[in-house]
C-alpha atoms as a PDB file:
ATOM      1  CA  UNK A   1      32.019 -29.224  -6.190  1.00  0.00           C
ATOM      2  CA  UNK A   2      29.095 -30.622  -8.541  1.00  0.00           C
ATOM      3  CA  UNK A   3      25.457 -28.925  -8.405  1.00  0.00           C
ATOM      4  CA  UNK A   4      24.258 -32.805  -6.807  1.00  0.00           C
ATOM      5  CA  UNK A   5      27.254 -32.497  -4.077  1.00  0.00           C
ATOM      6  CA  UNK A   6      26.478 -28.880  -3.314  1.00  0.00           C
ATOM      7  CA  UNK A   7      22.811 -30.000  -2.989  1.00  0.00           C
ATOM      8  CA  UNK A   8      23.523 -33.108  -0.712  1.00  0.00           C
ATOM      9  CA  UNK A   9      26.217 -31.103   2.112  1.00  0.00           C
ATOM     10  CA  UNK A  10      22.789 -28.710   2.303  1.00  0.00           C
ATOM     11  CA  UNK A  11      20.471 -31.614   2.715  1.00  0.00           C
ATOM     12  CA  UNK A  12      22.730 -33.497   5.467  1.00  0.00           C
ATOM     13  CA  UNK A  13      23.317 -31.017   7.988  1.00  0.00           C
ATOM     14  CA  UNK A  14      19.503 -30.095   7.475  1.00  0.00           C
ATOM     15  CA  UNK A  15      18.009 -33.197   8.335  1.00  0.00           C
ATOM     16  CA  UNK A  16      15.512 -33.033  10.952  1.00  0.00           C
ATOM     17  CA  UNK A  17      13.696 -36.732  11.908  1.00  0.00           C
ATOM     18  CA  UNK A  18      15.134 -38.167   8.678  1.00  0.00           C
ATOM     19  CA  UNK A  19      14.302 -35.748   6.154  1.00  0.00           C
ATOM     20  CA  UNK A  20      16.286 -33.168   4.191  1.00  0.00           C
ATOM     21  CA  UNK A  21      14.848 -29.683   5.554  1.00  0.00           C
ATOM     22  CA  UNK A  22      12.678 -30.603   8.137  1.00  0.00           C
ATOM     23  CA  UNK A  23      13.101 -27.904  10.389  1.00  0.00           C
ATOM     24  CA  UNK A  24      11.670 -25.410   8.000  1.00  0.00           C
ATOM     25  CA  UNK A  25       8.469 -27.441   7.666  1.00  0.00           C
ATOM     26  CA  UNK A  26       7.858 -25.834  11.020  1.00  0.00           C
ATOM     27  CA  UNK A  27       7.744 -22.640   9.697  1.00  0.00           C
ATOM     28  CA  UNK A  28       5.910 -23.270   6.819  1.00  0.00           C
ATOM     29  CA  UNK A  29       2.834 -24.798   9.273  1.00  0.00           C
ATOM     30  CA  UNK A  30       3.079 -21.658  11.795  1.00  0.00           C
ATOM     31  CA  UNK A  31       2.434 -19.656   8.348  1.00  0.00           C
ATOM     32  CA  UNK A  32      -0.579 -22.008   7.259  1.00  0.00           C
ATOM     33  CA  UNK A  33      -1.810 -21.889  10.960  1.00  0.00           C
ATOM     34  CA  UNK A  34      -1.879 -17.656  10.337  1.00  0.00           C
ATOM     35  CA  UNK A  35      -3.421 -17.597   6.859  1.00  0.00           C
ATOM     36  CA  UNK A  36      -6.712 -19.642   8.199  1.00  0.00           C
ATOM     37  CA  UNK A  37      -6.266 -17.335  11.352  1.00  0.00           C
ATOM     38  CA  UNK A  38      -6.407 -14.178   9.361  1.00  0.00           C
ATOM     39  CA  UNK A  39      -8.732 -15.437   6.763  1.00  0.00           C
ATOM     40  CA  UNK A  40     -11.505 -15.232   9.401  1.00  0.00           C
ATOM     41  CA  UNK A  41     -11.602 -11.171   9.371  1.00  0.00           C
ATOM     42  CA  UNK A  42     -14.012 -12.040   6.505  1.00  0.00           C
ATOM     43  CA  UNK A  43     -15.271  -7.953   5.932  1.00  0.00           C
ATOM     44  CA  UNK A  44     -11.685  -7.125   5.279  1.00  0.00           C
ATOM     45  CA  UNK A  45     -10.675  -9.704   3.181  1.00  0.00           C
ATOM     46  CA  UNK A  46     -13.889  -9.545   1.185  1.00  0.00           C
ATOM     47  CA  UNK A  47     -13.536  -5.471   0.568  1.00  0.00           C
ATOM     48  CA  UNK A  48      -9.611  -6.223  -0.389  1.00  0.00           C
ATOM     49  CA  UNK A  49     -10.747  -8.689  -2.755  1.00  0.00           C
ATOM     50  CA  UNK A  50     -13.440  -6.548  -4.075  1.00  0.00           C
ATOM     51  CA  UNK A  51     -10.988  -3.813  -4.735  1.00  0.00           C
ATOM     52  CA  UNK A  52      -8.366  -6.112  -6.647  1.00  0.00           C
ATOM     53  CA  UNK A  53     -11.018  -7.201  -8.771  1.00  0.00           C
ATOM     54  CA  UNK A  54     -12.210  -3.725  -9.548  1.00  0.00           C
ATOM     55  CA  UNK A  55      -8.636  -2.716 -10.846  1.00  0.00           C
ATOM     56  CA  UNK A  56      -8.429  -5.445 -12.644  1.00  0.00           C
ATOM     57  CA  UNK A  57     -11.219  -4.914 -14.512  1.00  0.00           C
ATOM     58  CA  UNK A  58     -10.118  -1.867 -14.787  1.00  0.00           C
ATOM     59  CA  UNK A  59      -6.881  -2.738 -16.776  1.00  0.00           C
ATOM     60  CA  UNK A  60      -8.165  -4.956 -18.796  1.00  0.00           C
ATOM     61  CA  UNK A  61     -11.232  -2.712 -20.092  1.00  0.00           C
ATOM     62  CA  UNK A  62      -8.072  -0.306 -20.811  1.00  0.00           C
ATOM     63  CA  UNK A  63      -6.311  -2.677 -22.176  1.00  0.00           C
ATOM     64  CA  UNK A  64      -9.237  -4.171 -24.757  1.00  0.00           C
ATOM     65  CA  UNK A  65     -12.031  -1.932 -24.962  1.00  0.00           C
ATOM     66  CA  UNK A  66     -10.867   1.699 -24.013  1.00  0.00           C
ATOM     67  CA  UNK A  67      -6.539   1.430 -25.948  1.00  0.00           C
ATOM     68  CA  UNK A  68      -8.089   0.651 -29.687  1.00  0.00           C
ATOM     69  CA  UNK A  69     -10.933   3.834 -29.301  1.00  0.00           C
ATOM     70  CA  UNK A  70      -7.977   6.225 -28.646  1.00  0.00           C
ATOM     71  CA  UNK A  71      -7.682   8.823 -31.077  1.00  0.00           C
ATOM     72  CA  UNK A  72      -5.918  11.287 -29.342  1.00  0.00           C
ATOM     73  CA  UNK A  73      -2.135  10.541 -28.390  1.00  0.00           C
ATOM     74  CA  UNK A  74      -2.238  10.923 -24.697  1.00  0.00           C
ATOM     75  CA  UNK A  75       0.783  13.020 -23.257  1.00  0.00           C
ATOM     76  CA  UNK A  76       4.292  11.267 -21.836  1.00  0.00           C
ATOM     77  CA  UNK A  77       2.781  11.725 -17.939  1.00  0.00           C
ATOM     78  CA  UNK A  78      -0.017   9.023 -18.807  1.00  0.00           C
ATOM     79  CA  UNK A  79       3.039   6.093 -19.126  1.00  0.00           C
ATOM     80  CA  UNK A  80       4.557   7.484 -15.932  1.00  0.00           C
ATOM     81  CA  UNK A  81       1.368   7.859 -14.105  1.00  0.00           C
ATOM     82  CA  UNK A  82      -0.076   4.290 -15.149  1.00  0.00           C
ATOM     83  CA  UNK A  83       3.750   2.481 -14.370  1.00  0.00           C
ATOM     84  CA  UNK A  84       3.154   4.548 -10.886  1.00  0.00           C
ATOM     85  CA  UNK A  85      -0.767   2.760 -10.472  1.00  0.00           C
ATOM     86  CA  UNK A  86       0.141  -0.695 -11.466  1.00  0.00           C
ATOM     87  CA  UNK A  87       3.577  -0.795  -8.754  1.00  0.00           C
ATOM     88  CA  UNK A  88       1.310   0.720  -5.949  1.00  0.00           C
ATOM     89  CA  UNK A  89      -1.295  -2.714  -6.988  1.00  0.00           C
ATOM     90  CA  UNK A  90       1.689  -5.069  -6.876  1.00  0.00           C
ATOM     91  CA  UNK A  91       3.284  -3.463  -3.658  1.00  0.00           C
ATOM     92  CA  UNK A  92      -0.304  -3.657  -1.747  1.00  0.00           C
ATOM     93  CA  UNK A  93      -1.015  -7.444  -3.134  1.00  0.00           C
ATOM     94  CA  UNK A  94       2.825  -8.417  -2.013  1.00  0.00           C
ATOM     95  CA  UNK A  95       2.385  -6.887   1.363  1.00  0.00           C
ATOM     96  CA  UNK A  96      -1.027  -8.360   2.447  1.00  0.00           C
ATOM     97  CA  UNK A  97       0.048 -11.869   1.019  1.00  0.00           C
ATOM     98  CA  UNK A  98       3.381 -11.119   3.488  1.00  0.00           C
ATOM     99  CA  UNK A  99       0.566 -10.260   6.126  1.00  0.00           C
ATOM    100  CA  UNK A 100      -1.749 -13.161   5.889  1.00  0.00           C
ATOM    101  CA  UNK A 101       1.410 -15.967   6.408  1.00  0.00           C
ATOM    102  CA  UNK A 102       2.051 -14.421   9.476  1.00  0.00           C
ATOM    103  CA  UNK A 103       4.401 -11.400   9.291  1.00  0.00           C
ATOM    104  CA  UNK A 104       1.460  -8.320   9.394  1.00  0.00           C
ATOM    105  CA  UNK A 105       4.149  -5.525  10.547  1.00  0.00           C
ATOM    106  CA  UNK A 106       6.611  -6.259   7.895  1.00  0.00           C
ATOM    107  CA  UNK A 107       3.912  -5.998   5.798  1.00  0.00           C
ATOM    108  CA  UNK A 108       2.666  -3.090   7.503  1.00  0.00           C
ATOM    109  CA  UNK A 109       6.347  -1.076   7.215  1.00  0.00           C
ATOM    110  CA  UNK A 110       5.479  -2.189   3.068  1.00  0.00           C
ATOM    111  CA  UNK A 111       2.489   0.299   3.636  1.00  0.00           C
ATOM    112  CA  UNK A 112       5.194   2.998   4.177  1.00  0.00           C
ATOM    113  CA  UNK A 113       6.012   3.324   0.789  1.00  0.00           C
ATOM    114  CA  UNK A 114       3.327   2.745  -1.345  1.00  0.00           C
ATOM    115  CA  UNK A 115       1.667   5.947   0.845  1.00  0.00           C
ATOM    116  CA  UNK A 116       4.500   7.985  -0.222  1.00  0.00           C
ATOM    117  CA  UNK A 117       3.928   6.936  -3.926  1.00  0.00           C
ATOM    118  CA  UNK A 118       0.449   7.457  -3.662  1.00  0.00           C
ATOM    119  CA  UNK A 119       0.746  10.612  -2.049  1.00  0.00           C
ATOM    120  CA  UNK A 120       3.287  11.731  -5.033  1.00  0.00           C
ATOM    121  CA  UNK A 121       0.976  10.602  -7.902  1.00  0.00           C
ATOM    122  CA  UNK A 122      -2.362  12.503  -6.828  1.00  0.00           C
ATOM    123  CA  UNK A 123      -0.338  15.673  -6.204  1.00  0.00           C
ATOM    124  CA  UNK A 124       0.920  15.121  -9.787  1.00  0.00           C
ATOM    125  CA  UNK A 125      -2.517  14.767 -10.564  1.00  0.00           C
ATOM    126  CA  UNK A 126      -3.889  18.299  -9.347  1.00  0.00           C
ATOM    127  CA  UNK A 127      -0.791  20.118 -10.438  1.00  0.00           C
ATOM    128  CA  UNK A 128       1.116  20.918  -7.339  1.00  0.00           C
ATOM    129  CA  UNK A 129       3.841  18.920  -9.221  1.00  0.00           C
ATOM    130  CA  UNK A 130       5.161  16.918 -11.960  1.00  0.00           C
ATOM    131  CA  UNK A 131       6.346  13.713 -12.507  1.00  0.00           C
ATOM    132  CA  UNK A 132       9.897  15.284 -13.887  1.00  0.00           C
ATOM    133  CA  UNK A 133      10.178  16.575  -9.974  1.00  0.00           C
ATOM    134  CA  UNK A 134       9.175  13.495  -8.825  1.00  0.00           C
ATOM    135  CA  UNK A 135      11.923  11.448 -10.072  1.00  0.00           C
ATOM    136  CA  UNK A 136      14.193  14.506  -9.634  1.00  0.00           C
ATOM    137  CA  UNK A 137      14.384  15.790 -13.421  1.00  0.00           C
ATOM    138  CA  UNK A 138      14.663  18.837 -15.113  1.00  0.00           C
ATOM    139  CA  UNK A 139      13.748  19.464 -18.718  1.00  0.00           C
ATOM    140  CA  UNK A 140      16.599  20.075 -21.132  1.00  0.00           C
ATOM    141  CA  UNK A 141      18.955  19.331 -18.616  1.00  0.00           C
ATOM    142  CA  UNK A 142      21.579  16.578 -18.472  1.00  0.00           C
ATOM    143  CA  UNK A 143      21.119  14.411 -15.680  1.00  0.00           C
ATOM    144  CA  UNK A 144      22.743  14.997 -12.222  1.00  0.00           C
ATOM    145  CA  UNK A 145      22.789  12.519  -9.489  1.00  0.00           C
ATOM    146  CA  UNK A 146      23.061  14.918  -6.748  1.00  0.00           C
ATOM    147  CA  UNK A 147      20.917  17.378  -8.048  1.00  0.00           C
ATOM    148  CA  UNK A 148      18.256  14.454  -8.670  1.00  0.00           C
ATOM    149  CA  UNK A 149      18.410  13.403  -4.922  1.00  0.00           C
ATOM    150  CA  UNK A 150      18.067  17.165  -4.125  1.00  0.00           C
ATOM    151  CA  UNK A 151      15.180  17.751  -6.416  1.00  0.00           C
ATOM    152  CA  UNK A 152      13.256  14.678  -4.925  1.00  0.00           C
ATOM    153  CA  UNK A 153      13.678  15.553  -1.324  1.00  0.00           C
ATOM    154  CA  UNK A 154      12.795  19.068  -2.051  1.00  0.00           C
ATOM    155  CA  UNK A 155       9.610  17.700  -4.159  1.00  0.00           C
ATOM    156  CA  UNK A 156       8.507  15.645  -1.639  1.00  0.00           C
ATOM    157  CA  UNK A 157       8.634  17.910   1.545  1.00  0.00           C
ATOM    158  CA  UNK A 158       6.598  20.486  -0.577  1.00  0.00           C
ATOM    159  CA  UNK A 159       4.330  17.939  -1.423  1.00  0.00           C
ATOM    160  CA  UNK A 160       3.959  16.650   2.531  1.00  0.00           C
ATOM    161  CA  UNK A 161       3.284  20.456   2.732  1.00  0.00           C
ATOM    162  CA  UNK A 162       0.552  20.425   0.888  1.00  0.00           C
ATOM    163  CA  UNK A 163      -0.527  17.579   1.001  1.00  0.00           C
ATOM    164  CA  UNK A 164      -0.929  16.777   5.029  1.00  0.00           C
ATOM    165  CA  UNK A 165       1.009  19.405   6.374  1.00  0.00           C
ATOM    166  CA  UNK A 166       0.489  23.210   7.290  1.00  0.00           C
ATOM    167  CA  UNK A 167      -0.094  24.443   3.895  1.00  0.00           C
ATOM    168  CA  UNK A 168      -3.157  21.561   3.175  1.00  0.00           C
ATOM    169  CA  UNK A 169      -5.862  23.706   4.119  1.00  0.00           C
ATOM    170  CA  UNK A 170      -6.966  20.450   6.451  1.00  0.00           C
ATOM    171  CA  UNK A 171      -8.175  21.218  10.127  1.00  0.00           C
ATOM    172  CA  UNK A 172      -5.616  21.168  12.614  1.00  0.00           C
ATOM    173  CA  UNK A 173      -7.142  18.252  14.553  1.00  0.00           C
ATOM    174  CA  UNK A 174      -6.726  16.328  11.025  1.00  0.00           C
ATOM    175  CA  UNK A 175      -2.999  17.120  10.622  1.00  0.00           C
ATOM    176  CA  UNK A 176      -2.226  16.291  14.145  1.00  0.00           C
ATOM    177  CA  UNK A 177      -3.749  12.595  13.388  1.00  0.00           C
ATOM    178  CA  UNK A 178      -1.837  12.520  10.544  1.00  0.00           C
ATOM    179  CA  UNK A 179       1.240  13.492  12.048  1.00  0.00           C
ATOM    180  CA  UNK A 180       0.404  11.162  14.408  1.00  0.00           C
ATOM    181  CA  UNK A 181      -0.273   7.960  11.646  1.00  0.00           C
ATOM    182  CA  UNK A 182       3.156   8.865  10.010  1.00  0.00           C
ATOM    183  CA  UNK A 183       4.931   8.655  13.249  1.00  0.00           C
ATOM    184  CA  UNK A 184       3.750   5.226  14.068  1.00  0.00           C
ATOM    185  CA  UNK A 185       4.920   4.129  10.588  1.00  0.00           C
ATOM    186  CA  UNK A 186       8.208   5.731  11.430  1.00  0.00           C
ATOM    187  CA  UNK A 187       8.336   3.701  14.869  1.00  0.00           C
ATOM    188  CA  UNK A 188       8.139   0.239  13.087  1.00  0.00           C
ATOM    189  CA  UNK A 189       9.996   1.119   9.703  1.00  0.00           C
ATOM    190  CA  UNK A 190      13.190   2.684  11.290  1.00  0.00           C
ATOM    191  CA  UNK A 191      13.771   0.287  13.911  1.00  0.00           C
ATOM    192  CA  UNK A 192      11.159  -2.307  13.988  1.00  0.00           C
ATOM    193  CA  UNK A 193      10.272  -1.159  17.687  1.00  0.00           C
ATOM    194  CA  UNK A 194       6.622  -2.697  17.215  1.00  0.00           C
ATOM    195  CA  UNK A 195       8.225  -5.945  16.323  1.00  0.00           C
ATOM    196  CA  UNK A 196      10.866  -5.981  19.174  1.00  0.00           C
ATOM    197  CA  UNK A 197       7.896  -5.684  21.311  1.00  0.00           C
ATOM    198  CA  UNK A 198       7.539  -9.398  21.000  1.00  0.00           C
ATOM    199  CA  UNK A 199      10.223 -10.884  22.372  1.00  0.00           C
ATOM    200  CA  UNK A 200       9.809  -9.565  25.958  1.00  0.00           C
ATOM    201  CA  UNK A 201       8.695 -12.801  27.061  1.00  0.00           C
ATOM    202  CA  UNK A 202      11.863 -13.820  26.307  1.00  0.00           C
ATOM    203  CA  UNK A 203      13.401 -11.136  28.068  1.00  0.00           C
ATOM    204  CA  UNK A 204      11.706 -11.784  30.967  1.00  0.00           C
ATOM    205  CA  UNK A 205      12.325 -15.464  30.357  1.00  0.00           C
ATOM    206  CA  UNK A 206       8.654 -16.381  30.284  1.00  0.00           C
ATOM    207  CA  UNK A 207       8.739 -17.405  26.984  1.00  0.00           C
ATOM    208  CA  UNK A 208      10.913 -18.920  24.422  1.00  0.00           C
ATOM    209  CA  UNK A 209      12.439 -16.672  21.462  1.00  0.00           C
ATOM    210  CA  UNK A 210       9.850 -15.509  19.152  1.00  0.00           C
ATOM    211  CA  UNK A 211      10.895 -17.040  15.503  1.00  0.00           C
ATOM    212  CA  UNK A 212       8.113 -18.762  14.231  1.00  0.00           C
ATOM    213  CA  UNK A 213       5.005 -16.584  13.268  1.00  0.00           C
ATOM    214  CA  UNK A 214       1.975 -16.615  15.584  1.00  0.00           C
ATOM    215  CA  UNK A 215      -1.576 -14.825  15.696  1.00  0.00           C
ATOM    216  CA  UNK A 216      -1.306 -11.514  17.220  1.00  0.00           C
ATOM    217  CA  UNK A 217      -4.422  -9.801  16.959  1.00  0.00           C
ATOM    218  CA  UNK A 218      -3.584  -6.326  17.839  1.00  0.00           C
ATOM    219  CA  UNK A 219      -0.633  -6.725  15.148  1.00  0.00           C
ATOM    220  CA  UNK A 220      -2.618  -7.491  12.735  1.00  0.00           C
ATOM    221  CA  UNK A 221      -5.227  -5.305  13.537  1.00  0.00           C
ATOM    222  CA  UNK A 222      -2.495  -2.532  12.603  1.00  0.00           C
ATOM    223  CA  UNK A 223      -1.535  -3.587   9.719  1.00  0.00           C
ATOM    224  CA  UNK A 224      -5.752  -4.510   8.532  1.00  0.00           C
ATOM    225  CA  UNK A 225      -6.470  -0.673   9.403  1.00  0.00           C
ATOM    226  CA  UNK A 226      -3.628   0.698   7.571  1.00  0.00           C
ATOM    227  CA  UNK A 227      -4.097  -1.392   4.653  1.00  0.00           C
ATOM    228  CA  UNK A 228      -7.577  -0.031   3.944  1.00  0.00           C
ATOM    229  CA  UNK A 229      -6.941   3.345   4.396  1.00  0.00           C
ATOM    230  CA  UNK A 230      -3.694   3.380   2.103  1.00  0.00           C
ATOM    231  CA  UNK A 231      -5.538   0.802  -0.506  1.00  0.00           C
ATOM    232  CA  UNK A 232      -8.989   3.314  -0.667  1.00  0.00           C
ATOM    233  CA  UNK A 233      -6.364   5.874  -1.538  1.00  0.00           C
ATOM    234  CA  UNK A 234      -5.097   3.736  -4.301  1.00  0.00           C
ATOM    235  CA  UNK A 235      -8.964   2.979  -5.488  1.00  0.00           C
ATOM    236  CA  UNK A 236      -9.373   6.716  -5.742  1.00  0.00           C
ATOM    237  CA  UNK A 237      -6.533   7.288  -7.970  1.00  0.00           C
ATOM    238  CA  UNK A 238      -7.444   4.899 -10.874  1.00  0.00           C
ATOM    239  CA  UNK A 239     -10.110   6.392 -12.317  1.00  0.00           C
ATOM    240  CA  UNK A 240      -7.737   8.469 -13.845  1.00  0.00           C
ATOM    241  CA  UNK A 241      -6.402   5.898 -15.796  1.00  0.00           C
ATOM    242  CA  UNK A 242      -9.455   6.283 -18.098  1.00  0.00           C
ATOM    243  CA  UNK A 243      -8.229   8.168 -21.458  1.00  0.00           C
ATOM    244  CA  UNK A 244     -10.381  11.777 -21.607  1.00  0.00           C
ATOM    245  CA  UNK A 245     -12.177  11.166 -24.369  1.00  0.00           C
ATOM    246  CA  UNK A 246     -12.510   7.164 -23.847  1.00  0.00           C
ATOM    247  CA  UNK A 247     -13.797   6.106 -20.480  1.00  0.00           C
ATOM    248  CA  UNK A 248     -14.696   2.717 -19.078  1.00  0.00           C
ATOM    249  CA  UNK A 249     -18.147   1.447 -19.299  1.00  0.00           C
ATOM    250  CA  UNK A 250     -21.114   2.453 -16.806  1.00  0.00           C
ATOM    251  CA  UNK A 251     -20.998  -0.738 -15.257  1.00  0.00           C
ATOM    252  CA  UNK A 252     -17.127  -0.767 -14.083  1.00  0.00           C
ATOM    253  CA  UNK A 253     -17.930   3.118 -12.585  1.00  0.00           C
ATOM    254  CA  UNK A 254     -20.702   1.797 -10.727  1.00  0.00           C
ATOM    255  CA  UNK A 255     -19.149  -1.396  -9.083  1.00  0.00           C
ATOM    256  CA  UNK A 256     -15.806   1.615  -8.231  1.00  0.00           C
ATOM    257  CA  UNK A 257     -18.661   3.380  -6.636  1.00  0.00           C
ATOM    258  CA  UNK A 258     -20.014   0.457  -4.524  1.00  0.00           C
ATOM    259  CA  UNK A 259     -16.132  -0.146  -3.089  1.00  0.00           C
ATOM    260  CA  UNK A 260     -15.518   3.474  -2.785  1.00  0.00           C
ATOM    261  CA  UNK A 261     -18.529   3.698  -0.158  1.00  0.00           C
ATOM    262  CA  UNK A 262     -17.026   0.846   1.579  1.00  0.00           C
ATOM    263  CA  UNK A 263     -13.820   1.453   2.229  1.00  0.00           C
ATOM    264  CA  UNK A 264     -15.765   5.061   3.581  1.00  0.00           C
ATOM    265  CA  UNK A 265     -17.494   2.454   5.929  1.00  0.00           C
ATOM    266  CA  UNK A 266     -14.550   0.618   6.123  1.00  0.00           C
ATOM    267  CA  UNK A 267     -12.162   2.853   7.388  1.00  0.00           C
ATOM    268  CA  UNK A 268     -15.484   5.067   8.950  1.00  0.00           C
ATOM    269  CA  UNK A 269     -15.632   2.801  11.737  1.00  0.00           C
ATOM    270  CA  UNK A 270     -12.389   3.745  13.085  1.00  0.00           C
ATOM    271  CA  UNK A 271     -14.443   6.698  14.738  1.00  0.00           C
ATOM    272  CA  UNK A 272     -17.738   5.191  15.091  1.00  0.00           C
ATOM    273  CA  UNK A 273     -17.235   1.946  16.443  1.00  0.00           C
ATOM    274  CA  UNK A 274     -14.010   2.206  18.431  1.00  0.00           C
ATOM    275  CA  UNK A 275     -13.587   6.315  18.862  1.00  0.00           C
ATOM    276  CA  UNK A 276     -10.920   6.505  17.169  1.00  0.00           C
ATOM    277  CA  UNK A 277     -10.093   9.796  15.657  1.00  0.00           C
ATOM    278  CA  UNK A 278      -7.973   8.545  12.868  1.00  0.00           C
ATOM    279  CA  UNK A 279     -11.110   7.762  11.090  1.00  0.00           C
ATOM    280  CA  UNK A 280     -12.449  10.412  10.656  1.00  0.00           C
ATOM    281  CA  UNK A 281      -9.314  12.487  10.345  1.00  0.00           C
ATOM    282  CA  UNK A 282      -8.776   9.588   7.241  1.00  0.00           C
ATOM    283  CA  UNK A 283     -12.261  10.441   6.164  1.00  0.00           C
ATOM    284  CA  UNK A 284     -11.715  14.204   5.438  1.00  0.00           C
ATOM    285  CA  UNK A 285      -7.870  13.691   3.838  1.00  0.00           C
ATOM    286  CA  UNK A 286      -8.779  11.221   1.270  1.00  0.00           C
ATOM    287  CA  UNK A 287     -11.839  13.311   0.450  1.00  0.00           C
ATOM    288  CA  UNK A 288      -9.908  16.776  -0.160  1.00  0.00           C
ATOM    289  CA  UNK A 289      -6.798  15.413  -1.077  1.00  0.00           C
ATOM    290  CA  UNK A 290      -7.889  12.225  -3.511  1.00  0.00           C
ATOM    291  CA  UNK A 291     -10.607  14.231  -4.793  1.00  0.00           C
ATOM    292  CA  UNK A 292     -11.717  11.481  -7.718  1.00  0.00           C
ATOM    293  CA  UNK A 293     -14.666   9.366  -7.929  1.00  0.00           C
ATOM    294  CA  UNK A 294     -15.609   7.172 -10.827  1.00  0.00           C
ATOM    295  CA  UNK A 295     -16.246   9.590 -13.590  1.00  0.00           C
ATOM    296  CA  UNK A 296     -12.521  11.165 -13.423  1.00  0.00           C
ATOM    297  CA  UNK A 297      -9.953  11.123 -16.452  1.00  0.00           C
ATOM    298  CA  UNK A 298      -6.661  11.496 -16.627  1.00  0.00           C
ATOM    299  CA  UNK A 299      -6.329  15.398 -16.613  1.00  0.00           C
ATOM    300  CA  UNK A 300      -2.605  15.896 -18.045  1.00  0.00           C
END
């Protein structure tokens, strides 16, 4: 079968009121219809955007101003560390663009990860491990799959240790809102129960099947609150891509000041406007256990 033929069975047996694909042009206006809806939560979008720009600033002061000063060679952790910042940008760009067309708790279960990688990085960063653990290697040794997988599981339950667990030094109200914000991730990443959720209309026959995406405030809502918690993490970790003896100008700290203070708001009014807790249980982790702030350099 030619490329054209292949092309044409497709196109004839998805014609929908004479034209090849219609059907799917239903989907695509449900998704335009969610993008204006969502554009409309004008605070978060503007703080999100505020943040991108800020890192990329960022990256491209490194890249033009801060790279030719270097004198110093930094050590091997600085690649690792700044492949590790640049994949947490990406992964929270990809999952609010998956959000705004209408599917906020896939993008939400996205959130899932880059937390985990975030959480990983500023450990690495204050010493309670290394990035060798973190991918599951040890010096001078050949490489062993299973002993890899070990090493990262063990790695990263010492790190949830520390990090949010009993060994943080965080108040026990704190950890129990944590525990209670990874649980909710676990409820919609291993088994999509927040998702199923929707079709009980259809269940109860009050509704037809729930394909095509459509506003749900209180689903996006999740994913909105989420997203600025795990993206003010992110904005606390790259100061540190500033070389020690080489760091960005006074102007780019200042503006990472201004965002820093509002994703505090931000996330802040959690607690103060709804009551809450996980705001200001968010509030104290980020601020013991992302202890950076504009000034910071890369420390290894």
């Amino acid at each position: 079968m030619s490329p054209d033929e292949f092309q044409r069975q497709l196109e004839i047996v998805s014609t929908y009121n004479g034209v090849p694909f219609g059907r799917v042009q239903l989907l695509f206006q449900e998704e335009e219809k969610h993008e204006v809806a969502m554009l409309q939560f004008h605070g978060h979008m503007a703080l999100s955007d505020a943040f991108k720009c800020v890192f990329l600033e960022a990256t491209e002061l490194l890249n033009t101003v801060s790279r030719p000063k270097i004198k110093r060679p930094l050590t091997e952790f600085y690649g690792l560390y700044s492949a590790r910042v640049a994949h947490n940008f990406q992964s929270l760009c990809g999952a609010e663009r998956v959000a705004i067309r209408g599917y906020p708790l896939l993008a939400y279960t996205s959130l899932r990860n880059v937390f985990d990688n975030l959480l990983l990085s500023s450990a690495a960063m204050q010493r309670l491990t290394d990035f060798y653990a973190i991918e599951g290697l040890e010096r001078d040794e050949p490489f062993d799959r299973v002993k890899a997988a070990k090493l990262r599981k063990t790695t990263e339950f010492s790190v949830r240790r520390h990090m949010t667990g009993q060994q943080s030094g965080l108040s026990a109200d704190v950890i129990d809102e944590l525990t209670k914000w990874d649980a909710l991730f676990d409820i919609e990443t291993h088994g999509a129960r927040l998702s199923l959720s929707g079709a009980l209309g259809w269940l109860k026959g009050t509704e037809p099947l729930p394909v095509l995406p459509r506003f749900n405030e209180q689903h996006l809502a999740v994913f909105m609150n989420r997203y600025s918690e795990v993206a003010w993490m992110a904005h606390r970790l790259l100061p540190l891509l500033q070389p020690p003896d080489v760091p960005l100008p006074g102007e780019w700290r200042e503006k990472w000041r201004v965002v820093d203070a509002s994703f505090q708001i931000m996330v802040g009014s959690l607690t103060e406007q709804l009551g809450k807790k996980i705001g200001s249980a968010i509030l104290e982790f980020v601020d013991a256990k992302f202890p950076f702030d504009a000034d910071s350099t890369f420390p290894l």
